[in-house]
PDB file of N, CA and C in Angstrom:
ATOM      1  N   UNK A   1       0.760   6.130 -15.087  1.00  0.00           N
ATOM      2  CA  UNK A   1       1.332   5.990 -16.402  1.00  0.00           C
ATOM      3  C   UNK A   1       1.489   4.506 -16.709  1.00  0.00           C
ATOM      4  N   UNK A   2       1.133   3.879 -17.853  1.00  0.00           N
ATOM      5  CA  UNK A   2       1.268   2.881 -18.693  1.00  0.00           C
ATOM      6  C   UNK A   2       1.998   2.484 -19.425  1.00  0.00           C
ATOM      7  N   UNK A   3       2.683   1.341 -19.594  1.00  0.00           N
ATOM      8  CA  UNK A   3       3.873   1.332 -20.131  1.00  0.00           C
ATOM      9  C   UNK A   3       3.298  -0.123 -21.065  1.00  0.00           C
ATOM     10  N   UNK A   4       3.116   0.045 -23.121  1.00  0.00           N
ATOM     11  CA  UNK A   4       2.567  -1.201 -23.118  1.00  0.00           C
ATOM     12  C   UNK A   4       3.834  -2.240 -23.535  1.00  0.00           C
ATOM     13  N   UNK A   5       3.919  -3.455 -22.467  1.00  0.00           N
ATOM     14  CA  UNK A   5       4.399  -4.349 -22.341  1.00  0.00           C
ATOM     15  C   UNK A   5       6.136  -4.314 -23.595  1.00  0.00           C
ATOM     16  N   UNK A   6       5.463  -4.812 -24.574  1.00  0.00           N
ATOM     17  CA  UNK A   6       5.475  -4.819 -25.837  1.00  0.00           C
ATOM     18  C   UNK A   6       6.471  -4.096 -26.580  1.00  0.00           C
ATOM     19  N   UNK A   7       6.396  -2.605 -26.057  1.00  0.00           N
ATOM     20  CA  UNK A   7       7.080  -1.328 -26.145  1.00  0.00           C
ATOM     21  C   UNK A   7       8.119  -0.839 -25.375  1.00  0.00           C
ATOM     22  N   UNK A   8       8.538  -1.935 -24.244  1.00  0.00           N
ATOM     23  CA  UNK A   8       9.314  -1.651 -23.208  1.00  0.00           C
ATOM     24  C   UNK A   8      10.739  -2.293 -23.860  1.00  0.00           C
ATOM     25  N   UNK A   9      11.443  -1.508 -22.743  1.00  0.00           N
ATOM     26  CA  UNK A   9      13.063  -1.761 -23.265  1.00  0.00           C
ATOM     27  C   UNK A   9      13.117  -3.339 -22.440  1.00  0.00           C
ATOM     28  N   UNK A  10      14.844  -3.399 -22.652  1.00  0.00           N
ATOM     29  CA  UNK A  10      14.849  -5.135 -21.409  1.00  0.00           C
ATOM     30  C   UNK A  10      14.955  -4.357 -19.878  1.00  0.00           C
ATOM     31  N   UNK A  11      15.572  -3.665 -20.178  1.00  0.00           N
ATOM     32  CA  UNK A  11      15.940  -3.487 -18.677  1.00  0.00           C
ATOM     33  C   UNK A  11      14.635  -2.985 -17.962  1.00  0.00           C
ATOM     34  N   UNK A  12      13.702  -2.143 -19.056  1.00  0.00           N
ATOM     35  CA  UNK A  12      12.504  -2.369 -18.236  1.00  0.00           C
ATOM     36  C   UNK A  12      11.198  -3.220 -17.793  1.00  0.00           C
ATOM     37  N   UNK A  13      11.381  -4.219 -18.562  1.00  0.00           N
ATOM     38  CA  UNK A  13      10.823  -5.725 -18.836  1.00  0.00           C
ATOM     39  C   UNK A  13      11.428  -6.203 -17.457  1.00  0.00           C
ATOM     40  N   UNK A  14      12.787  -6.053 -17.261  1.00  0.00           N
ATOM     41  CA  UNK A  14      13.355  -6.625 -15.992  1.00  0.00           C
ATOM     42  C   UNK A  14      13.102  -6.130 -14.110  1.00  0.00           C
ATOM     43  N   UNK A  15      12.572  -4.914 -14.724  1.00  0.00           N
ATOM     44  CA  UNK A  15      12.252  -4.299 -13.697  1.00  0.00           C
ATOM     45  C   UNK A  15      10.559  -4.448 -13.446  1.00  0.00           C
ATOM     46  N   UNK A  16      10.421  -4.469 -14.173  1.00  0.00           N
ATOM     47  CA  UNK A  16       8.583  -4.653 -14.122  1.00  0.00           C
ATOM     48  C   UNK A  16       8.433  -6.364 -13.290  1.00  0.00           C
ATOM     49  N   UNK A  17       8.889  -6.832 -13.937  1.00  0.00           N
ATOM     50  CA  UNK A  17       9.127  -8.796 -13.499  1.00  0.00           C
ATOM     51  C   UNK A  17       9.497  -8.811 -11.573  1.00  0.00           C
ATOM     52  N   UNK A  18      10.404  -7.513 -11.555  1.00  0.00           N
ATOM     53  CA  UNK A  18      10.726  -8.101 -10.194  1.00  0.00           C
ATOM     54  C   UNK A  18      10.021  -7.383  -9.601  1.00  0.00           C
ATOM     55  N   UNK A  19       9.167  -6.131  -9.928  1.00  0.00           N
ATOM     56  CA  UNK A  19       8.200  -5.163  -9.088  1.00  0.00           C
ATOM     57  C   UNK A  19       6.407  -6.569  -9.367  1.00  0.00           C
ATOM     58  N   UNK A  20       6.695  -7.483 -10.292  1.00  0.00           N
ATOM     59  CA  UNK A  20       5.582  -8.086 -10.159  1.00  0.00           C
ATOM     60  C   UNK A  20       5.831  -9.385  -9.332  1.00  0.00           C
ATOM     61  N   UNK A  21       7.208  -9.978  -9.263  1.00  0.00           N
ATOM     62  CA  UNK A  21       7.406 -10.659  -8.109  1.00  0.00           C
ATOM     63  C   UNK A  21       6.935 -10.637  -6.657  1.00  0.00           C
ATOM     64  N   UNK A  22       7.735  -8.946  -6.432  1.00  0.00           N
ATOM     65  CA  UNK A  22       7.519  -8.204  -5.341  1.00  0.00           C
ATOM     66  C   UNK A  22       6.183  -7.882  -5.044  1.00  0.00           C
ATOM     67  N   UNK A  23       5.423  -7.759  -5.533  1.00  0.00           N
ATOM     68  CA  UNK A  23       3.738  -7.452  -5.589  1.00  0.00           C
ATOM     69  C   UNK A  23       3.083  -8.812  -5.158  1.00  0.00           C
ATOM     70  N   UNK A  24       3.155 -10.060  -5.640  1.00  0.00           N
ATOM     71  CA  UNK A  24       2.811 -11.113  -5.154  1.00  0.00           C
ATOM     72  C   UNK A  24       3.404 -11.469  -3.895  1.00  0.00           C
ATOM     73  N   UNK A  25       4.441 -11.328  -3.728  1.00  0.00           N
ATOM     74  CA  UNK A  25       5.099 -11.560  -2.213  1.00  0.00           C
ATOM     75  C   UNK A  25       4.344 -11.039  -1.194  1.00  0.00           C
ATOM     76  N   UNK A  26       4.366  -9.506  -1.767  1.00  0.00           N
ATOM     77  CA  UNK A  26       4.152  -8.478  -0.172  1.00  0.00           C
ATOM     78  C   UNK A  26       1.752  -8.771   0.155  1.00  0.00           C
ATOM     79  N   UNK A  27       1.610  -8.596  -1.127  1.00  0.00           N
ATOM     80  CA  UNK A  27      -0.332  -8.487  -1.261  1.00  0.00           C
ATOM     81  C   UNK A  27      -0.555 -10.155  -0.912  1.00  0.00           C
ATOM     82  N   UNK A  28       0.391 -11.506  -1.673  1.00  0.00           N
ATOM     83  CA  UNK A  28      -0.469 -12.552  -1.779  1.00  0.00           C
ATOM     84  C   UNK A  28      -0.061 -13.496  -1.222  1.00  0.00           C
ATOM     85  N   UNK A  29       1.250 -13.030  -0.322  1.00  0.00           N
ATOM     86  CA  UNK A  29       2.063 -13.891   0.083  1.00  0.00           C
ATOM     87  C   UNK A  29       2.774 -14.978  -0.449  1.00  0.00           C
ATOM     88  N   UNK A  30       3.358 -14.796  -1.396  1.00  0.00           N
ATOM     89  CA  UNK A  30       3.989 -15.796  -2.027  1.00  0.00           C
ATOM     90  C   UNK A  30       4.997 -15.897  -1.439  1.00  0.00           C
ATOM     91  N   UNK A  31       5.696 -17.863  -1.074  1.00  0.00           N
ATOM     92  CA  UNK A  31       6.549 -17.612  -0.551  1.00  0.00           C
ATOM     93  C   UNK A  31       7.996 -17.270  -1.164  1.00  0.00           C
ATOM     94  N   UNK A  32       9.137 -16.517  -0.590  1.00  0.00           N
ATOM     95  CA  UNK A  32      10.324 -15.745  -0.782  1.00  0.00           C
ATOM     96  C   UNK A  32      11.035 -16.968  -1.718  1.00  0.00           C
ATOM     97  N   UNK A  33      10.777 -18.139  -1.006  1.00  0.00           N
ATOM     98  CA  UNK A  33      11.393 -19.118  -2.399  1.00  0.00           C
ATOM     99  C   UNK A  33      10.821 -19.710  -4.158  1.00  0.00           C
ATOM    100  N   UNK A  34       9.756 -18.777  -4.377  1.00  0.00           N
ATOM    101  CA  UNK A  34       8.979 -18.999  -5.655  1.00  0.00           C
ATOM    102  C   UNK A  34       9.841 -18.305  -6.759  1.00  0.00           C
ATOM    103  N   UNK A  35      10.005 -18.895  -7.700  1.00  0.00           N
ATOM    104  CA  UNK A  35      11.120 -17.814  -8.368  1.00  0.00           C
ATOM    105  C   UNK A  35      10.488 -18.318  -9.637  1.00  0.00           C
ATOM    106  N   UNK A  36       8.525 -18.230  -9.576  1.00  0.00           N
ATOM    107  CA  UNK A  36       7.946 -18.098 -10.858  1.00  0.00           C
ATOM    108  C   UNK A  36       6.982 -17.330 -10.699  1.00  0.00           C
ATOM    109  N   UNK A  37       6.074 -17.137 -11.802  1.00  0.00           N
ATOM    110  CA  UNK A  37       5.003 -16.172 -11.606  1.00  0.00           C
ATOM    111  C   UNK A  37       4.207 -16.801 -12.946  1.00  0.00           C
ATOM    112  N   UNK A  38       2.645 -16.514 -12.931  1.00  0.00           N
ATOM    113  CA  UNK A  38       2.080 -17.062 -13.531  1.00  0.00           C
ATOM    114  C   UNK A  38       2.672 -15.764 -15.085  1.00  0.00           C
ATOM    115  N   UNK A  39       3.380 -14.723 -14.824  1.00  0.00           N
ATOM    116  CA  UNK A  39       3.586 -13.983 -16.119  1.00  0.00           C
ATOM    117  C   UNK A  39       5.087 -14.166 -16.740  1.00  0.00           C
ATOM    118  N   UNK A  40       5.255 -15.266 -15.535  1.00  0.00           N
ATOM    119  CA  UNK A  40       6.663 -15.799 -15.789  1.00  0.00           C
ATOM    120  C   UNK A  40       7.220 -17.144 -15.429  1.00  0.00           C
ATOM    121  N   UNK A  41       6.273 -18.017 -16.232  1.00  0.00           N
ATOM    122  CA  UNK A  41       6.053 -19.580 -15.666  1.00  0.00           C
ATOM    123  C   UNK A  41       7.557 -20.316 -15.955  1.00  0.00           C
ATOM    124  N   UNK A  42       8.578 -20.022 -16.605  1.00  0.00           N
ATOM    125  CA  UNK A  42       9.529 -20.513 -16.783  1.00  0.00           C
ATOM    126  C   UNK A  42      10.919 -19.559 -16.174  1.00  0.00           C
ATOM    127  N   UNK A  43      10.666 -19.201 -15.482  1.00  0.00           N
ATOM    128  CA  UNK A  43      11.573 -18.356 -14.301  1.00  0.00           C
ATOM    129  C   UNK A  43      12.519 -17.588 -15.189  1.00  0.00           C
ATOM    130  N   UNK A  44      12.182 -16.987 -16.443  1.00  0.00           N
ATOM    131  CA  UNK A  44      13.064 -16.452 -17.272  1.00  0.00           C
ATOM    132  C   UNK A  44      13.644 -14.975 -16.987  1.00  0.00           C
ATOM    133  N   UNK A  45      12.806 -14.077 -16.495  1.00  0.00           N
ATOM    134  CA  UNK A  45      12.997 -13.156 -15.656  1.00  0.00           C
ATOM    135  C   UNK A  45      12.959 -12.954 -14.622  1.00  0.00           C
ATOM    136  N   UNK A  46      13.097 -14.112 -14.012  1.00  0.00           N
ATOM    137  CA  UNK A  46      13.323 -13.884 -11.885  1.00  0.00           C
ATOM    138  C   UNK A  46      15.046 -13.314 -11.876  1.00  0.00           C
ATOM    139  N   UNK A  47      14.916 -12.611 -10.883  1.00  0.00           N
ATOM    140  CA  UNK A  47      16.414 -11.966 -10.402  1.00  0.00           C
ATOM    141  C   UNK A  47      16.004 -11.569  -8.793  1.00  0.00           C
ATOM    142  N   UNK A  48      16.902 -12.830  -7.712  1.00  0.00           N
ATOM    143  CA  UNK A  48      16.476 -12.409  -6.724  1.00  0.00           C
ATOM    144  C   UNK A  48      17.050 -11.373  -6.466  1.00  0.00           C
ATOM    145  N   UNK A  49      17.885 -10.546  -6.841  1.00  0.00           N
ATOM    146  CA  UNK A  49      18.550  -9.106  -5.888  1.00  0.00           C
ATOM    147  C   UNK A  49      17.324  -8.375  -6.321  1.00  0.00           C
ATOM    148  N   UNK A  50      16.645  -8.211  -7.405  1.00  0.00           N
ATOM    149  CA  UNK A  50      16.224  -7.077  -8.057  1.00  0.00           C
ATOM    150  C   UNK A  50      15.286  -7.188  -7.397  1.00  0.00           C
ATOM    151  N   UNK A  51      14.079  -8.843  -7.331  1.00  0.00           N
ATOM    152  CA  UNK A  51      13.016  -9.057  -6.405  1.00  0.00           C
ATOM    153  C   UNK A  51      13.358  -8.366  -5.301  1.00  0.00           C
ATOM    154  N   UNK A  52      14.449  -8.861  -4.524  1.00  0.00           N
ATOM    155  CA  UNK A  52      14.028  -8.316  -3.012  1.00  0.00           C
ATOM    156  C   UNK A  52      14.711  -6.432  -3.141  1.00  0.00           C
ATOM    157  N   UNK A  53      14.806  -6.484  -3.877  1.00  0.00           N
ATOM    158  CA  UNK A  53      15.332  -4.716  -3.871  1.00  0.00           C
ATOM    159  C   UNK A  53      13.909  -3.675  -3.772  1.00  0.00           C
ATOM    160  N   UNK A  54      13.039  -4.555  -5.181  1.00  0.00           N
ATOM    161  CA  UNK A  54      11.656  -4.240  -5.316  1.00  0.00           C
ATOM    162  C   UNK A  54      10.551  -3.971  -3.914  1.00  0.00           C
ATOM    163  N   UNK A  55      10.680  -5.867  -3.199  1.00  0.00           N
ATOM    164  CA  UNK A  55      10.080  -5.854  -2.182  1.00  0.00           C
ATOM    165  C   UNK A  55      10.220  -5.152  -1.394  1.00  0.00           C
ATOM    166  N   UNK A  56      11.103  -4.745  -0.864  1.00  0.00           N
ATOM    167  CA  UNK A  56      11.662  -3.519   0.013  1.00  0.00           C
ATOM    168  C   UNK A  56      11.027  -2.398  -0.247  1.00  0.00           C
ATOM    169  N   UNK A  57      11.373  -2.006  -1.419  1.00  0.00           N
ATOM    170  CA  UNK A  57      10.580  -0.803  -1.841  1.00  0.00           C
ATOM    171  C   UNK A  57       9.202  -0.786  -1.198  1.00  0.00           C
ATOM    172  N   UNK A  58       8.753  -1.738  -2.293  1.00  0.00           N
ATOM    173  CA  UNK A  58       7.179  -1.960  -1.757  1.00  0.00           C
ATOM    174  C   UNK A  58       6.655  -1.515  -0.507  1.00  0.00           C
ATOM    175  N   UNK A  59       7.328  -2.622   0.515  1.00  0.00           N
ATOM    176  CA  UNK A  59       7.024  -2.549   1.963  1.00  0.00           C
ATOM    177  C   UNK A  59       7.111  -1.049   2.230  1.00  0.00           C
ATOM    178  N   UNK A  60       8.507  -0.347   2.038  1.00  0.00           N
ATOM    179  CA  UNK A  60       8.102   1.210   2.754  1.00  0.00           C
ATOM    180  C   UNK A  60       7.178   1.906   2.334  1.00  0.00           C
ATOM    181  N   UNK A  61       7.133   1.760   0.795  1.00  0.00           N
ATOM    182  CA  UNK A  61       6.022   2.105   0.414  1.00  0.00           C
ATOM    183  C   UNK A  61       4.221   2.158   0.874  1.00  0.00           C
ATOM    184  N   UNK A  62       3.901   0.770   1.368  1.00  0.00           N
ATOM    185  CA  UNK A  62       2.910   0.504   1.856  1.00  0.00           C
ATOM    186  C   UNK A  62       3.107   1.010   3.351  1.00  0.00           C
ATOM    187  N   UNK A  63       4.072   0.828   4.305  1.00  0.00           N
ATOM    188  CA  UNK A  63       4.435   1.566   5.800  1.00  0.00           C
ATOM    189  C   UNK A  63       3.990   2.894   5.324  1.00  0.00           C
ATOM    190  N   UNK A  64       4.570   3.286   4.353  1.00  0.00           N
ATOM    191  CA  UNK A  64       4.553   5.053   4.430  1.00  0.00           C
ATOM    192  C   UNK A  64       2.789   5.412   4.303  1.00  0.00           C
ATOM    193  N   UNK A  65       2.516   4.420   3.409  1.00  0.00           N
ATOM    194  CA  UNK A  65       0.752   5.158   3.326  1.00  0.00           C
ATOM    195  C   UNK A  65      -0.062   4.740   4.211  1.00  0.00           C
ATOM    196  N   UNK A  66       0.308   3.804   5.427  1.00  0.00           N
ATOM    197  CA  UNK A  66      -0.299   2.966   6.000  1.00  0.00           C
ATOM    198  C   UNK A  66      -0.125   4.183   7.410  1.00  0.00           C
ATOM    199  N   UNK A  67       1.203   4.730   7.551  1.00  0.00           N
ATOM    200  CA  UNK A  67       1.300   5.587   8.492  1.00  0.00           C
ATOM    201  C   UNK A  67       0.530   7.038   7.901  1.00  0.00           C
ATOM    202  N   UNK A  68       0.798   7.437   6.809  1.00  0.00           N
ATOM    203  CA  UNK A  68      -0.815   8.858   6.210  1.00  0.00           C
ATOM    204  C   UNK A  68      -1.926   8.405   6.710  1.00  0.00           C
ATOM    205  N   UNK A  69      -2.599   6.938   6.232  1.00  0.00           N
ATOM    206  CA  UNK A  69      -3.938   6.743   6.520  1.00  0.00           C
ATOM    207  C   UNK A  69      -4.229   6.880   7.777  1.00  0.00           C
ATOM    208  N   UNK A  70      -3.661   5.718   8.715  1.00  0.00           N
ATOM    209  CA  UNK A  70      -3.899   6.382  10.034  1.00  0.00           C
ATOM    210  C   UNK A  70      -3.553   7.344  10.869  1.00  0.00           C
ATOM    211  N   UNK A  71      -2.503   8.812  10.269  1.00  0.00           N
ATOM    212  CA  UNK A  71      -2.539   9.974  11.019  1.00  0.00           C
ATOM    213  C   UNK A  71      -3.368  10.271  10.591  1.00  0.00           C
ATOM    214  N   UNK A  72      -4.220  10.270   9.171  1.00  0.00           N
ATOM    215  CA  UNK A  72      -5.508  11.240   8.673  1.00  0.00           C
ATOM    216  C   UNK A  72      -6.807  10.598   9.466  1.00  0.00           C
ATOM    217  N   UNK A  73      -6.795   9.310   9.590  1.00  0.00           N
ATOM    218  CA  UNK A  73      -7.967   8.845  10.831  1.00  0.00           C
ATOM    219  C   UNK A  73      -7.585   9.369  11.835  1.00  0.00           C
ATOM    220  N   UNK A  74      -6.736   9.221  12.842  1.00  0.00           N
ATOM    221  CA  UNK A  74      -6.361  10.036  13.966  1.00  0.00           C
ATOM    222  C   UNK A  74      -6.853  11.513  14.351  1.00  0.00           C
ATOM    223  N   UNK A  75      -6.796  12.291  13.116  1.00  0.00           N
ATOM    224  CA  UNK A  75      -7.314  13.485  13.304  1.00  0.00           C
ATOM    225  C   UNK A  75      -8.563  13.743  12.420  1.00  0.00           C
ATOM    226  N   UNK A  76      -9.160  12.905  11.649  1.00  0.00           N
ATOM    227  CA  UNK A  76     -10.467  12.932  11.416  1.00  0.00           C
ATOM    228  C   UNK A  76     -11.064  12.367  12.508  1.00  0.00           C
ATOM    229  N   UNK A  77     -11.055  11.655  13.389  1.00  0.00           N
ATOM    230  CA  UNK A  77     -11.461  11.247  14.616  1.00  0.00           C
ATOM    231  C   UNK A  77     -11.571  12.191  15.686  1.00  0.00           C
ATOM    232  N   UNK A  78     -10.631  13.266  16.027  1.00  0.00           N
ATOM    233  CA  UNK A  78     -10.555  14.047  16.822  1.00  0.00           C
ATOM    234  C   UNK A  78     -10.948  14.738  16.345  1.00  0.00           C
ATOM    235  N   UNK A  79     -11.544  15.508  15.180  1.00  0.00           N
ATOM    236  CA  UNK A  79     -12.667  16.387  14.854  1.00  0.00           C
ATOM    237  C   UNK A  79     -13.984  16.048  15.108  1.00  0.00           C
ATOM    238  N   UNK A  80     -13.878  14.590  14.680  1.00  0.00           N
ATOM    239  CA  UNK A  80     -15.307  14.146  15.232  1.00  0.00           C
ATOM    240  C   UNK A  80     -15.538  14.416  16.275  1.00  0.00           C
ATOM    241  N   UNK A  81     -14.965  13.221  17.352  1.00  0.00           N
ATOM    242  CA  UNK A  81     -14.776  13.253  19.070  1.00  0.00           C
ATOM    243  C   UNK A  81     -15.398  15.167  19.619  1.00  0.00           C
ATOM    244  N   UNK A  82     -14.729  16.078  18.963  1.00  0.00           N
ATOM    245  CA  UNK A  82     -15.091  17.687  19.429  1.00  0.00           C
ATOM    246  C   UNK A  82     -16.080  18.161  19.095  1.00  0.00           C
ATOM    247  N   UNK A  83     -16.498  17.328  17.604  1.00  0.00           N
ATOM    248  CA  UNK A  83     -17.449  17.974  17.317  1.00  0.00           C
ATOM    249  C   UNK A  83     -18.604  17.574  17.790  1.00  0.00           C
ATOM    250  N   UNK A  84     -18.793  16.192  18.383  1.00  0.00           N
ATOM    251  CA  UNK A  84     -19.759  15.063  19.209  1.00  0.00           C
ATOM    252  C   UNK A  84     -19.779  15.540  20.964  1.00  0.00           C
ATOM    253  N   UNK A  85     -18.684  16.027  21.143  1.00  0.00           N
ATOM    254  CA  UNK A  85     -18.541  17.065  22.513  1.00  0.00           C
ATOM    255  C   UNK A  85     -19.289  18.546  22.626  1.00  0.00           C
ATOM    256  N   UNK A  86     -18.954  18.971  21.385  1.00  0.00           N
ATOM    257  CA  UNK A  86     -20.000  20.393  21.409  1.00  0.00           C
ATOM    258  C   UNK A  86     -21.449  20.350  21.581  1.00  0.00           C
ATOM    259  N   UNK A  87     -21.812  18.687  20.651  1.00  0.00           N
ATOM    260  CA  UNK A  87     -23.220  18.938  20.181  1.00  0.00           C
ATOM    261  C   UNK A  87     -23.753  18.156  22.294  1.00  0.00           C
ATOM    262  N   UNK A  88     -22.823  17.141  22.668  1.00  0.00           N
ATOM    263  CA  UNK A  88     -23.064  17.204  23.985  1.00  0.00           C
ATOM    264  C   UNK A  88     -23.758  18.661  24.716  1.00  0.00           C
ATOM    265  N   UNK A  89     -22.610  19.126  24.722  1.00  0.00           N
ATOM    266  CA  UNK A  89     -22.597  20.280  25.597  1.00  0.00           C
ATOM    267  C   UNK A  89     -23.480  21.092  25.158  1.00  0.00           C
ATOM    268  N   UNK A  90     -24.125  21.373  24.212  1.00  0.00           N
ATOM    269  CA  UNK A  90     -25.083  22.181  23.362  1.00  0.00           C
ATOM    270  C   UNK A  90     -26.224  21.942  23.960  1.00  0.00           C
ATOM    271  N   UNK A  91     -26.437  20.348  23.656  1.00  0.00           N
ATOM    272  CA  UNK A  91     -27.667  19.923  24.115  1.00  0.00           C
ATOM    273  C   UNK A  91     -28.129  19.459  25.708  1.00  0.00           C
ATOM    274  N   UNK A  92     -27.037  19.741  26.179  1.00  0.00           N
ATOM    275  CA  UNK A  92     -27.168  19.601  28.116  1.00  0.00           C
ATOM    276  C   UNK A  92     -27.181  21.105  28.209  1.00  0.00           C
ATOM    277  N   UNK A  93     -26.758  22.301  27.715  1.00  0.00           N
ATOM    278  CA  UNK A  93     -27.285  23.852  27.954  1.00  0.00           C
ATOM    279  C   UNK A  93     -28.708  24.028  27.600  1.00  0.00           C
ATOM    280  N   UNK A  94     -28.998  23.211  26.923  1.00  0.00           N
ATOM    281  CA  UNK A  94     -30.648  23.254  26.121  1.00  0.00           C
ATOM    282  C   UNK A  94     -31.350  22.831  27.290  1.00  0.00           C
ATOM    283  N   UNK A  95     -31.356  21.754  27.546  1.00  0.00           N
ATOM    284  CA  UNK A  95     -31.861  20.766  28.788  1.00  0.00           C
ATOM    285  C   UNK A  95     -32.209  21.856  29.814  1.00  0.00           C
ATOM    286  N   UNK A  96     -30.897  22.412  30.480  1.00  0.00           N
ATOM    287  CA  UNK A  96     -30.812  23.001  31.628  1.00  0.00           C
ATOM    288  C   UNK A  96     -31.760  24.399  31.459  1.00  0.00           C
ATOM    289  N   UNK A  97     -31.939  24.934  29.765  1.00  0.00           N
ATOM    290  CA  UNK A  97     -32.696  26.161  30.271  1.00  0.00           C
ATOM    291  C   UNK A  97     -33.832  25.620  30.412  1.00  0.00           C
ATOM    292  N   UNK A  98     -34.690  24.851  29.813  1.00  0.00           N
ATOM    293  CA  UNK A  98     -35.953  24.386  29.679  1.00  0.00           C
ATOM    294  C   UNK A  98     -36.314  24.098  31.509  1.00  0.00           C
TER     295      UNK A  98
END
């Protein structure tokens, strides 16, 4: 969902600012003491509680999908691994009748 800019309340103008703070921090590393943004070159909407409330978010956010992705590799792997074991074993029964 899209929210255009423009059309937003303050408080959600304020929240967007520190989820775009938080977005440069956690993806681009900006450091924790920058309290500008190129969408906010005059620090008019920086709020560090809200930033680091955001960042936080973020981070579990990214932990949480970071821990899905690799249980879903984990066990797309072990389907593989069995299924690369069968075709083994398939083809050493083949071997052996010949």
């Amino acid at each position: 969902m899209s929210i255009d800019y423009a059309r937003m309340t303050v408080p959600q103008r304020w929240q967007w600012h520190a989820e775009v703070y938080a977005l440069r921090r956690v993806m681009l590393g900006v450091p924790n003491d920058t309290d500008t943004s190129p969408c906010d070159p005059q620090s008019v909407w920086y709020d560090r509680n809200a930033v680091a409330i955001a960042e936080t978010k973020l981070r579990a956010k990214l932990a949480e999908q970071s821990q899905r992705c690799k249980a879903n590799t984990d066990t797309e792997n072990a389907s593989r691994f069995a299924e690369a074991e069968a075709w083994r074993k398939r083809d050493g029964q083949a071997e052996a009748a010949e």
